[in-house]
Each structure stands twice: as structure tokens, then as C-alpha cells.
Protein backbone atom coordinates (compact mmCIF):
# COMPACT_ATOMS: atom_id res chain seq x y z
CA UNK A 1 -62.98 35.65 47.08
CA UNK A 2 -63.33 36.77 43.13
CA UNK A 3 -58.96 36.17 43.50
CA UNK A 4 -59.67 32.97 44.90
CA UNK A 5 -61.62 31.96 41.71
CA UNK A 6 -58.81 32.85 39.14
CA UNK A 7 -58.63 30.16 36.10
CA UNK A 8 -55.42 27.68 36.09
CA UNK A 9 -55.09 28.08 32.49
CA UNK A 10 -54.14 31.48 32.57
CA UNK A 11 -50.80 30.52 34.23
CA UNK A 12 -49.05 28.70 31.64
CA UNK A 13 -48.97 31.53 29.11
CA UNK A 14 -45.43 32.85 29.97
CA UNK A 15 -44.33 28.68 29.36
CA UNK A 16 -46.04 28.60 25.93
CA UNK A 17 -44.13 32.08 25.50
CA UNK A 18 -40.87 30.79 25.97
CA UNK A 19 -41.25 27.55 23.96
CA UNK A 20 -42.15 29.33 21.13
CA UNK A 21 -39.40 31.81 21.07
CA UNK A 22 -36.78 29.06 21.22
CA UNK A 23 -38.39 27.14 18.45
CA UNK A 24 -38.21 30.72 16.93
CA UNK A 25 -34.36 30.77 18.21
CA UNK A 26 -34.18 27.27 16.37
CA UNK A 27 -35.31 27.90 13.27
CA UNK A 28 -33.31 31.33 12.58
CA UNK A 29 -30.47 29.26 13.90
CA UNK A 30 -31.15 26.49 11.19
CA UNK A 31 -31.64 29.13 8.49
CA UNK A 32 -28.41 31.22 9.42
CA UNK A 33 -26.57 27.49 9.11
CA UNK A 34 -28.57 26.56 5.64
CA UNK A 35 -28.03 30.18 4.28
CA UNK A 36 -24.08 29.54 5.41
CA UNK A 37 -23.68 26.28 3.61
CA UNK A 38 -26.57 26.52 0.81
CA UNK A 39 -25.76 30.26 -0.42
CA UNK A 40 -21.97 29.23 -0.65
CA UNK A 41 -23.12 26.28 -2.06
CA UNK A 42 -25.40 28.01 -4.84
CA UNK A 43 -23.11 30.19 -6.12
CA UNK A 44 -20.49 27.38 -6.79
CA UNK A 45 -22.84 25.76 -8.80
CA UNK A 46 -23.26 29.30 -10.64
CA UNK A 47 -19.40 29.30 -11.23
CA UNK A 48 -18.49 25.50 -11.55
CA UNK A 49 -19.76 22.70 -13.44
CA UNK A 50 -18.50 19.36 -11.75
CA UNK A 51 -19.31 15.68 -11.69
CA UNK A 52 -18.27 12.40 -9.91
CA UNK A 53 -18.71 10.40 -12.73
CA UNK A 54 -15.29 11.10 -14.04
CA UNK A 55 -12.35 8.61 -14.21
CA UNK A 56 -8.47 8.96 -14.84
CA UNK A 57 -7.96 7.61 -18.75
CA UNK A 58 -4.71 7.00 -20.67
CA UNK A 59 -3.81 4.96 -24.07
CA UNK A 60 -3.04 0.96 -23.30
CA UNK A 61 -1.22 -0.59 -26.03
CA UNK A 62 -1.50 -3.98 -26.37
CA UNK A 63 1.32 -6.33 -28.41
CA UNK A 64 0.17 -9.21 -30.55
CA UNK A 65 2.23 -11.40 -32.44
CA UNK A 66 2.33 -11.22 -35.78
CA UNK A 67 3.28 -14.97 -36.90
CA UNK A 68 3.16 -18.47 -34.94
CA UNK A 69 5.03 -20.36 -33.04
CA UNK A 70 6.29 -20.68 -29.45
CA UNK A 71 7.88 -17.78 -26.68
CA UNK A 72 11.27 -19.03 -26.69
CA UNK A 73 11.71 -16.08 -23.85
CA UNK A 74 10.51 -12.92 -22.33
CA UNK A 75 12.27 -10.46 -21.16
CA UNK A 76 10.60 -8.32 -18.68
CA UNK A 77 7.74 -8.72 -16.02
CA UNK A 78 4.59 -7.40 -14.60
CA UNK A 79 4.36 -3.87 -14.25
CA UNK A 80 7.99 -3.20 -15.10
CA UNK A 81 9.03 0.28 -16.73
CA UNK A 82 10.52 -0.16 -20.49
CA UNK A 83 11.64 2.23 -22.59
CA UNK A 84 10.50 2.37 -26.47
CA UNK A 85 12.45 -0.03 -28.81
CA UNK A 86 13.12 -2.61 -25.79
CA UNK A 87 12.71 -6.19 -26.94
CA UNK A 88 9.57 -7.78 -24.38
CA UNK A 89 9.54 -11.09 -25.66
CA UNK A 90 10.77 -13.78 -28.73
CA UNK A 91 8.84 -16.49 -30.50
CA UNK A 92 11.20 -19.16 -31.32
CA UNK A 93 12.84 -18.16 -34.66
CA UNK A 94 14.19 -21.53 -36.08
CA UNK A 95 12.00 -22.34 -38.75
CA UNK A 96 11.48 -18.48 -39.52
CA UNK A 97 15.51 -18.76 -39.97
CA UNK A 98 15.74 -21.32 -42.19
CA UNK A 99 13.00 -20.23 -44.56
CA UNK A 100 15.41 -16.62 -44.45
CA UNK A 101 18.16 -19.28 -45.73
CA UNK A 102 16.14 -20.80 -48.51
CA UNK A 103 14.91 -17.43 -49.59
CA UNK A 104 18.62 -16.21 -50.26
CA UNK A 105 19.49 -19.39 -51.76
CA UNK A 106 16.30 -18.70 -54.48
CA UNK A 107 17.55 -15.14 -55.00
CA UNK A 108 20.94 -16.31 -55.19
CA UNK A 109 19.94 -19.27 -57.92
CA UNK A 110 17.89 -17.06 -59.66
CA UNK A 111 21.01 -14.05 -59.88
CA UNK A 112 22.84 -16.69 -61.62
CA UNK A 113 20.51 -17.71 -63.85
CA UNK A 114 20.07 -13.46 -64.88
CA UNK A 115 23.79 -13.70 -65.64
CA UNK A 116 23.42 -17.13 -67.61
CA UNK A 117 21.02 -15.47 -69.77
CA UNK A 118 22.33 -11.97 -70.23
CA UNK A 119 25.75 -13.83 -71.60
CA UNK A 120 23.59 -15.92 -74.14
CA UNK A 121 22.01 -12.61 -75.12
CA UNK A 122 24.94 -10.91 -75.74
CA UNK A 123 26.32 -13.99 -78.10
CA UNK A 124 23.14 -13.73 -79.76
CA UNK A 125 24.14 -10.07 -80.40
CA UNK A 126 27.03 -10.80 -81.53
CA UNK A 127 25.84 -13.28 -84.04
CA UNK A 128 23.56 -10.69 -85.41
CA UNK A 129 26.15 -8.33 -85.79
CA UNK A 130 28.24 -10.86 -87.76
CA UNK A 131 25.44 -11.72 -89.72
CA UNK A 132 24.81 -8.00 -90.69
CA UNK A 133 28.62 -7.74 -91.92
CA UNK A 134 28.21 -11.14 -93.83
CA UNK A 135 25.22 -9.66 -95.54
CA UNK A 136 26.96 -6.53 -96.25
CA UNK A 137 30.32 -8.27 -98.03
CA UNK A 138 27.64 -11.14 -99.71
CA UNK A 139 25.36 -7.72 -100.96
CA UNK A 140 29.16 -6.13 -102.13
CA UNK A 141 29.87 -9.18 -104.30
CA UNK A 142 27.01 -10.54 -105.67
CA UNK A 143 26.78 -6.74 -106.72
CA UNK A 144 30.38 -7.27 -108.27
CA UNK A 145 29.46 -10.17 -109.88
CA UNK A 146 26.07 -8.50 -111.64
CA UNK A 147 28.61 -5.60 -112.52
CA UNK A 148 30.85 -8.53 -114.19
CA UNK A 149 27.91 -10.36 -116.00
CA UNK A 150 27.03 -6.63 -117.38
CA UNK A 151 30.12 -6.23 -118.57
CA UNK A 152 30.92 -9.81 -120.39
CA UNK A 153 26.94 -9.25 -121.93
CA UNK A 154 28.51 -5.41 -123.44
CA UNK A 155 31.26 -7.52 -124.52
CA UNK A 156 29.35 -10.89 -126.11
CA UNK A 157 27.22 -8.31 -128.01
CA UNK A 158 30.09 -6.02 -129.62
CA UNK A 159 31.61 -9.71 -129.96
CA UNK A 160 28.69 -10.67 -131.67
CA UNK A 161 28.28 -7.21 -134.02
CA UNK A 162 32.31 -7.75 -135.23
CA UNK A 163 31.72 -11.77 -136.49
CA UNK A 164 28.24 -10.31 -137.99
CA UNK A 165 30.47 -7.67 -140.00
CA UNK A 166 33.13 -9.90 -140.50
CA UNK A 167 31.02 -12.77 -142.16
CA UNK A 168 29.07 -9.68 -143.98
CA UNK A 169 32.71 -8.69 -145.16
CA UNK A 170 33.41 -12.37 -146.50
CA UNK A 171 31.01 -12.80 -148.73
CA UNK A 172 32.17 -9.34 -151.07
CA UNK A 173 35.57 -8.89 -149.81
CA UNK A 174 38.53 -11.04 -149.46
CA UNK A 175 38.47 -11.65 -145.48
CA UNK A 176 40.17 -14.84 -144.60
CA UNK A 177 38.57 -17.81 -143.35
CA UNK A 178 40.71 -17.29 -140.49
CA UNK A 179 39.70 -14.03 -138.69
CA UNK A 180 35.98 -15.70 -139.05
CA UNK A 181 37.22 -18.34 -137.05
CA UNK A 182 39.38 -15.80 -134.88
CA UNK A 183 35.82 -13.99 -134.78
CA UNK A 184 33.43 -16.62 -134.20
CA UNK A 185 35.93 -18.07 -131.11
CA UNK A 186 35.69 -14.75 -129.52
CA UNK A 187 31.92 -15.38 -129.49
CA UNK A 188 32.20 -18.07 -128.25
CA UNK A 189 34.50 -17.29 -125.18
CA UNK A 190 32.43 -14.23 -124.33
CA UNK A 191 29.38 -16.80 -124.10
CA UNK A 192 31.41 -18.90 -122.04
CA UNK A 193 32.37 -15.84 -119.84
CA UNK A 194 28.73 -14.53 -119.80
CA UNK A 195 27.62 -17.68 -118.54
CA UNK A 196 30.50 -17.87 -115.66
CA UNK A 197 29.68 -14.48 -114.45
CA UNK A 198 26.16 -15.32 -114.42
CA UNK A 199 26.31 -18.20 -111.90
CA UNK A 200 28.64 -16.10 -110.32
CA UNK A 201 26.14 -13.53 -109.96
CA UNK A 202 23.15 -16.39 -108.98
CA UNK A 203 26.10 -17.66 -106.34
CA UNK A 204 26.68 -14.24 -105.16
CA UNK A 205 22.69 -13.89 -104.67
CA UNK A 206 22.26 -17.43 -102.98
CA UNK A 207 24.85 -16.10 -100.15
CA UNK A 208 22.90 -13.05 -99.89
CA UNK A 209 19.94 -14.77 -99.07
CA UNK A 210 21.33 -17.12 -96.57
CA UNK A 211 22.99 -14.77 -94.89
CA UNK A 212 19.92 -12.67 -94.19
CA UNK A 213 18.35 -15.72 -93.49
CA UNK A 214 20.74 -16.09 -91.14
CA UNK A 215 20.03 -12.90 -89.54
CA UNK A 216 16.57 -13.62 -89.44
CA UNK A 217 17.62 -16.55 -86.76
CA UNK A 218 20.32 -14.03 -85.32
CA UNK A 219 17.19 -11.71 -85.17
CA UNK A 220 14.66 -14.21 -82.96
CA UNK A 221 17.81 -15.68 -81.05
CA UNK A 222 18.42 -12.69 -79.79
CA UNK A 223 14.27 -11.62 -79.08
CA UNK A 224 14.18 -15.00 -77.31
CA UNK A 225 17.49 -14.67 -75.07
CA UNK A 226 16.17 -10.96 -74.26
CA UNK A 227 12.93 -12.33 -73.53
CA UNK A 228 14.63 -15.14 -71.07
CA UNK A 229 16.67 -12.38 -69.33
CA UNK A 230 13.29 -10.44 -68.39
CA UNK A 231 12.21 -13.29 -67.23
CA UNK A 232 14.86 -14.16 -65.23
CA UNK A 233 14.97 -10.24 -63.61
CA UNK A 234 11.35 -10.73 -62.64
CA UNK A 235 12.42 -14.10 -60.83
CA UNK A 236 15.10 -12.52 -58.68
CA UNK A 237 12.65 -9.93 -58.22
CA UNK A 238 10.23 -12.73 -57.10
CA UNK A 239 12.69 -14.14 -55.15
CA UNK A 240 13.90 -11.05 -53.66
CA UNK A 241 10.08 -10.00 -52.47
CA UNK A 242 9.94 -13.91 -51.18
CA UNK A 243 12.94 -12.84 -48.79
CA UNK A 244 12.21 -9.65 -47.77
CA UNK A 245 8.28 -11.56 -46.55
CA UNK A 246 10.94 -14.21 -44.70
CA UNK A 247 13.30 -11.97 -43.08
CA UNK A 248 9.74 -9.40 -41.97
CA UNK A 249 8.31 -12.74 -40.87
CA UNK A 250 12.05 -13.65 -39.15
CA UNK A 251 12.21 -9.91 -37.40
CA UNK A 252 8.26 -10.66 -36.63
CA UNK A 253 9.69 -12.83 -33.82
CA UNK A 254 10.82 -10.48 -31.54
CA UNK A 255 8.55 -8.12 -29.72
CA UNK A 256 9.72 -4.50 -29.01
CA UNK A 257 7.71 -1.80 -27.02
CA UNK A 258 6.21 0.80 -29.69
CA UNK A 259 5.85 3.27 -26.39
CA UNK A 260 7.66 3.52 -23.10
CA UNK A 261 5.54 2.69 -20.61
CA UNK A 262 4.83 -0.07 -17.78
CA UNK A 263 4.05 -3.47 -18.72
CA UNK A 264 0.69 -5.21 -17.32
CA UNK A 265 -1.54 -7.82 -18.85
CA UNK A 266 1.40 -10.13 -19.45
CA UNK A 267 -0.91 -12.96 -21.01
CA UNK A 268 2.06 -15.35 -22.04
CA UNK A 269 4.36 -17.66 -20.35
CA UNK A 270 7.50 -19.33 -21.80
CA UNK A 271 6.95 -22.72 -24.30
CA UNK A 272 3.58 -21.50 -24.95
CA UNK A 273 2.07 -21.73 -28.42
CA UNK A 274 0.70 -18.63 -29.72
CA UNK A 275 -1.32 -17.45 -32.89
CA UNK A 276 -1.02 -14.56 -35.11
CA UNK A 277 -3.59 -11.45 -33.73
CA UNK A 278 -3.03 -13.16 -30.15
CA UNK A 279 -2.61 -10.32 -27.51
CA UNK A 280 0.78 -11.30 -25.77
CA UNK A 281 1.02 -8.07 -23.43
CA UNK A 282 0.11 -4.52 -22.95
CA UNK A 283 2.37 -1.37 -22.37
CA UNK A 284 0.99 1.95 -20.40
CA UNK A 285 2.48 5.27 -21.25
CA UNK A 286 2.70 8.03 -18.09
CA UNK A 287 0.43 10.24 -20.52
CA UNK A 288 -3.20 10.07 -18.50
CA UNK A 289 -6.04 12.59 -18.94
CA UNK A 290 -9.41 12.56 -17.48
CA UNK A 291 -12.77 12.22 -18.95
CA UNK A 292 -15.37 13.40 -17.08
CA UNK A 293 -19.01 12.46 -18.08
CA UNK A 294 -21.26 15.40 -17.58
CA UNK A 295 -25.05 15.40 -17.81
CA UNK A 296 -26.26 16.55 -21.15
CA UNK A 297 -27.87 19.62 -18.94
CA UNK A 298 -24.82 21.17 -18.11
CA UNK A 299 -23.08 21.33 -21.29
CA UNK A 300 -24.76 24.50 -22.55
CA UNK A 301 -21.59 26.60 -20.20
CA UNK A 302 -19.41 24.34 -21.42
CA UNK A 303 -15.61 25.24 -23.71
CA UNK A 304 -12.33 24.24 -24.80
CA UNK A 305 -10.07 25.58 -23.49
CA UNK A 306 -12.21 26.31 -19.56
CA UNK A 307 -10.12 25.63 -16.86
CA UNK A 308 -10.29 22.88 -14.49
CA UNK A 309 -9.54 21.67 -10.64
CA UNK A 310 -9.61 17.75 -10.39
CA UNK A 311 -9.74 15.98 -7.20
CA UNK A 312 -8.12 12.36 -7.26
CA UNK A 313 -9.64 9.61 -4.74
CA UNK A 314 -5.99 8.31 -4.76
CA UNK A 315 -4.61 11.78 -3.18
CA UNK A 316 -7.45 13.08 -1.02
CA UNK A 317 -6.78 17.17 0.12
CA UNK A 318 -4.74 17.36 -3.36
CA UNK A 319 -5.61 18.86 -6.79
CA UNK A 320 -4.45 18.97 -10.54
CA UNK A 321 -4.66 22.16 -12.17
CA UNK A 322 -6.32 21.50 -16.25
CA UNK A 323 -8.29 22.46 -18.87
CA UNK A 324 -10.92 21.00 -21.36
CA UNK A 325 -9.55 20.10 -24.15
CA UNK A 326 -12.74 18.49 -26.22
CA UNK A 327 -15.98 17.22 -26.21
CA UNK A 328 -17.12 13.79 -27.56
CA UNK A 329 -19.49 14.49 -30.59
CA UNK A 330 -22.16 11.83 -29.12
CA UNK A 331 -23.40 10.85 -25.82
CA UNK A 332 -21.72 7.39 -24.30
CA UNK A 333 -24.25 5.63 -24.92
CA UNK A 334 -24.77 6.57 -28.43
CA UNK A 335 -21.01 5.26 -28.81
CA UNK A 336 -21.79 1.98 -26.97
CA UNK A 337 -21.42 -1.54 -27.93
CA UNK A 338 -25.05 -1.84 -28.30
CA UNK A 339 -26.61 1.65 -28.91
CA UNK A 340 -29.90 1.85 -27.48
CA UNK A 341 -32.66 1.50 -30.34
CA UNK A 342 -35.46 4.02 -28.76
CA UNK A 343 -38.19 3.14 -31.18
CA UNK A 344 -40.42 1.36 -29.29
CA UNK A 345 -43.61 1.93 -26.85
CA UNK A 346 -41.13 1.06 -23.75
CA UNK A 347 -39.33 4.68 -23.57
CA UNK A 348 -38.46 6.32 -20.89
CA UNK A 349 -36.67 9.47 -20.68
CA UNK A 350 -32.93 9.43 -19.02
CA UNK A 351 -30.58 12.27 -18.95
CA UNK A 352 -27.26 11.22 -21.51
CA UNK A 353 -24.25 11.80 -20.34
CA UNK A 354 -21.26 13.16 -22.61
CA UNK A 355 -18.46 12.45 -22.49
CA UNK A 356 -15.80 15.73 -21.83
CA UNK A 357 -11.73 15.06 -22.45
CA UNK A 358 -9.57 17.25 -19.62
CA UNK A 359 -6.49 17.17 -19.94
CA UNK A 360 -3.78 17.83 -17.06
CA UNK A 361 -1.69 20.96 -17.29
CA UNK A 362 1.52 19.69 -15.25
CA UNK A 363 2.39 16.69 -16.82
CA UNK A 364 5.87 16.23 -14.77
CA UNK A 365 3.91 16.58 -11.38
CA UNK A 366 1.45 13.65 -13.52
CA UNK A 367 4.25 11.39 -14.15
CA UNK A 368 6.07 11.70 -10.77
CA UNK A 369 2.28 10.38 -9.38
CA UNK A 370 1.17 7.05 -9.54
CA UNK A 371 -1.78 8.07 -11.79
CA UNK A 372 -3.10 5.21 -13.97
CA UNK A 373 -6.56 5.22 -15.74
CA UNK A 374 -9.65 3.72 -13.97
CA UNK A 375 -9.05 5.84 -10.83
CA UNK A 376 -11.80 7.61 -9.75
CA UNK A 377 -11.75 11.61 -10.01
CA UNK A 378 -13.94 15.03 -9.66
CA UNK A 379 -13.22 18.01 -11.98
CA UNK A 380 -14.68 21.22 -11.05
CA UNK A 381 -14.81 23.21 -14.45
CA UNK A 382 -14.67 26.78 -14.11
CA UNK A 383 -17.80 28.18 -16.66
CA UNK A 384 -17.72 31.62 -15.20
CA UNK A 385 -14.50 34.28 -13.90
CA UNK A 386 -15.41 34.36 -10.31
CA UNK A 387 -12.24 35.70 -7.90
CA UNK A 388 -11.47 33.17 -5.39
CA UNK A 389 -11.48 34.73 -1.88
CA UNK A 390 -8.21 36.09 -0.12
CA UNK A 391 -7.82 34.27 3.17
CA UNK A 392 -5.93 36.43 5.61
């Protein structure tokens, strides 16, 4: 009978057992998995910095015209490949051409008018030459005629001494009445020549003076055509500068790639009126790098120089072997259109991101991909030496 009374709840113990031992079962399970994938996990994030908030980048170089007027053709299409130099598009270059035409015509005008003015010059140097000889043969006689007048005045004065003796003589002597006369006549003919060599001499001295007056005029003729001859060099030079702004403005019409690349953005269509500054097109060089913008917490492991694995979204299961080449000097949003002003009650703390250049190592396996920027990419920056593992 005391069997008989045994308690039912002492029969389900070997059940509770066996519950708990597979919940035990469970849960080492669960941790063998999480140690599997969280340990491997961990000590990636020891070795590797990496981000998903990193996009493919690359320089696009957009073309503007540089005058007015309308596309009179274009020459290529959307995303077509051109090399550097090839001509993408023309504005139409008539009146460009024609103000090329008047330009020359100026320079050519004002050429001739150099040459007008360097021939008056040199008559005006030759006049002033002349008039130096003149004044050096009027100087030569009217000092031959002074020498003349000095001699005639020697002679009127010893003239003059021989009557005075002569008449002297006449009143003690016998001296005829004669050689007084003969005397007094010679006097008189030395005055007479005196006076001739004097206006000669006054003659002389009035050519001398006109013919330096003349090269005073020689003088300012030939200042003044000088004068017009710089002045006519600085108008050809004017004119010259007027047709090298035409013939820029003329070349200005055509549109050449600066960079080989692939053409997108094509903004313009033929007949269509466009301004100066107005983007017409853009070119794309093959050269892309990726920027990858990493929390401001996990810069502290970060160099140039580290080397990186990128993952494109465009080529899943493939990577690009590179290595950081610099660090923006500013977070992104310190560099943005509208840099946030943090001076007021409102803040709230948000982790910046920087922005870090990476640049890819195998730039012909680059260029034989269709990489362009804006596609979507994850670098995995090495910070530490860690040996990958050999898989056997």
C-alpha cells in the first residue's frame, strides 16, 4: 500500500532533465556559431577599417563657350570617347571672321601710316643736316668778311696816319698839292672799302642767323615727325593687340576637348543661341579614385600610404587592390555649401565624417572597367600587418 501512494510529480523529473540539457545543447550550439562568426568578425575590425559610405570619384570637365553666338555644328555625341585636342562643337564664326578682317585692315592702315611718317622724319633730318652745313659756310664767311673789315680798318688808319704826315709835311716842306690829293683819295677809298666790308660783314651775320633759325624749325620738324612716328608704332601696336583679341575671339568658336575622355551632359543642340560662361558639355577622363567617408572615430589608425581592398557594387565577388593616398583637412560637412553654424541651444552631437582619397593601384585593369564616379563602393583599409590565412 505505502507504493500505491507514490506522488505523480515525482515522475516528470527525467522530462524536465532532458529539456534542460537540450536548451543547454542549444545555447553552446548558438555560442560555438556566434564565437565562429563574431571572433572572426572582431578581429577584422582589429585589422581593417572599412565603410559603405564610399563612392567611385573622378574629375568631370565641363566646356563653356567663351563668346556668343549660335552652334553652327557639333561633332560628337553622348557618351562618345574623344581624344584631347578633338574639336566637340563650333559657334558660328561669321561675324567673329569679319571683325578678324577689319582688324588686319586697321593694322594694315596703321603700318602705312608708320612708313608715311618715318619718311617725313627722315626729310626732316635731312633738312637739319643741310641747315647745319648752311650755318657752317654762313659762320665761315661772315667770319671772312669780319677778317676783311679788320683789315680795310688797319688799312683806313695807316691811310689816315700818311695824309696826317703828309699835310704836316706841307705846311714846312715843299710837298705838292698833288700827293695831298693822292693822299686824301686813298682815305677816302679805304672809307669806302671799310664801309663795304662792313655790310658785308652785317650780311654775312644776317645769313648766320637765318640759317640757325632755320635749324631751329629743322630742329622741331624733326621732334614733331619723331613724335608722329611713336605715335603711329603705338597705333599698329593698338591695332595689332585689337587683332590678336579678334582672331582669340575667332579661334574661341571652336570647342576642343582639354582631356580625353567620354562625353556626357551634352546640353546644346544645333541653331541654338548660347552665352559666354554657358556650360555646352562635359568630358570624363578614365582616371577614377575612390573617396571613402570614414567616421571621425576611426581615423586615429589611419595613413598614407595603408593599403586598401575595395569592393565595387558594379562587380560583386571582385576587388581593386589600393592605397590611401590623403586625407581631407576638414570633415564634409565643414566643406559644405552651407556649413553648419553650431552656436545655438539646438545642438546635438553627430559623428563627422571625413572624407579619405584612395586611389587604385592598377589603373589599366581601371580603365579596361566601366568604372565611372557615383558608383557605390567598400574599401577595407588595412591599419594593422595581419597574415591572411593559407587555404589548402
Amino acid at each position: 500500500m505505502a507504493e500505491e501512494t507514490q506522488t505523480p510529480t515525482d515522475q516528470p523529473e527525467p522530462k524536465k532533465r532532458s529539456k534542460r540539457s537540450v536548451a543547454l545543447i542549444v545555447m553552446g550550439i548558438a555560442l560555438l556559431i556566434g564565437a565562429g562568426i563574431g571572433v572572426p568578425y572582431y578581429l577584422h575590425s582589429l585589422a581593417f577599417e572599412t565603410t559603405d559610405d564610399a563612392f567611385v570619384e573622378g574629375d568631370v570637365v565641363p566646356l563653356s563657350s567663351r563668346v556668343p553666338g549660335y552652334v553652327s555644328a557639333i561633332h560628337v555625341k553622348d557618351n562618345q570617347w574623344v581624344e584631347s585636342g578633338t574639336i566637340l562643337a563650333e559657334i558660328d564664326p561669321t561675324g567673329f571672321q569679319v571683325q578678324v578682317d577689319l582688324a588686319k585692315a586697321n593694322v594694315a592702315i596703321a603700318e602705312a601710316a608708320v612708313g608715311t611718317a618715318e619718311a617725313q622724319l627722315e626729310s626732316a633730318r635731312k633738312m637739319l643736316a643741310q641747315a647745319h652745313t648752311d650755318i657752317a659756310v654762313a659762320e665761315a664767311d661772315a667770319s671772312q668778311a669780319a677778317s676783311e673789315a679788320m683789315v680795310a680798318q688797319t688799312q683806313l688808319a695807316q691811310d689816315q696816319a700818311d695824309l696826317a704826315r703828309i699835310k704836316q709835311l706841307s705846311e714846312t716842306t715843299a710837298v705838292s698839292k698833288q700827293q695831298v690829293a693822292h693822299a686824301e683819295a686813298a682815305v677816302h677809298t679805304r672809307e669806302a672799302q671799310l664801309d663795304a666790308a662792313n655790310q658785308t660783314t652785317a650780311m654775312k651775320q644776317a645769313e648766320v642767323n637765318r640759317v640757325r633759325a632755320a635749324e631751329g624749325v629743322a630742329e622741331g620738324a624733326v621732334a614733331e615727325r619723331a613724335s608722329q612716328v611713336t605715335e603711329a608704332k603705338l597705333r599698329v601696336d593698338a591695332a595689332k593687340a585689337q587683332l590678336a583679341t579678334a582672331e582669340l575671339a575667332l579661334a574661341h568658336t571652336k570647342i576642343f576637348a582639354p582631356v580625353a575622355g567620354t562625353v556626357t551632359t551634352r546640353g546644346i543642340a544645333l541653331g541654338a543661341w548660347v552665352q559666354p560662361g554657358q556650360v555646352l558639355l562635359a568630358v570624363v577622363p578614365p582616371d577614377v579614385w575612390v573617396v571613402a567617408n570614414l567616421k571621425e572615430t576611426q581615423l586615429a589608425n589611419i595613413q598614407v600610404g595603408q593599403s586598401v581592398e575595395i569592393s565595387i557594387d558594379a562587380y560583386p565577388g571582385k576587388t581593386f587592390a589600393g592605397h590611401v593616398d590623403s586625407i581631407q583637412p576638414g570633415t564634409g560637412s565643414r566643406f559644405s555649401l552651407l556649413p553648419a553654424q553650431n552656436a545655438t541651444g539646438n545642438y546635438v552631437k553627430v559623428v563627422q565624417r571625413v572624407p579619405v582619397k584612395i586611389v587604385l593601384d592598377n589603373s589599366n585593369e581601371v580603365k579596361s572597367l566601366h568604372l565611372v564616379p557615383g558608383m557605390s563602393a567598400v574599401p577595407e583599409i588595412a591599419i594593422k600587418n595581419i597574415p591572411k590565412p593559407v587555404h589548402r
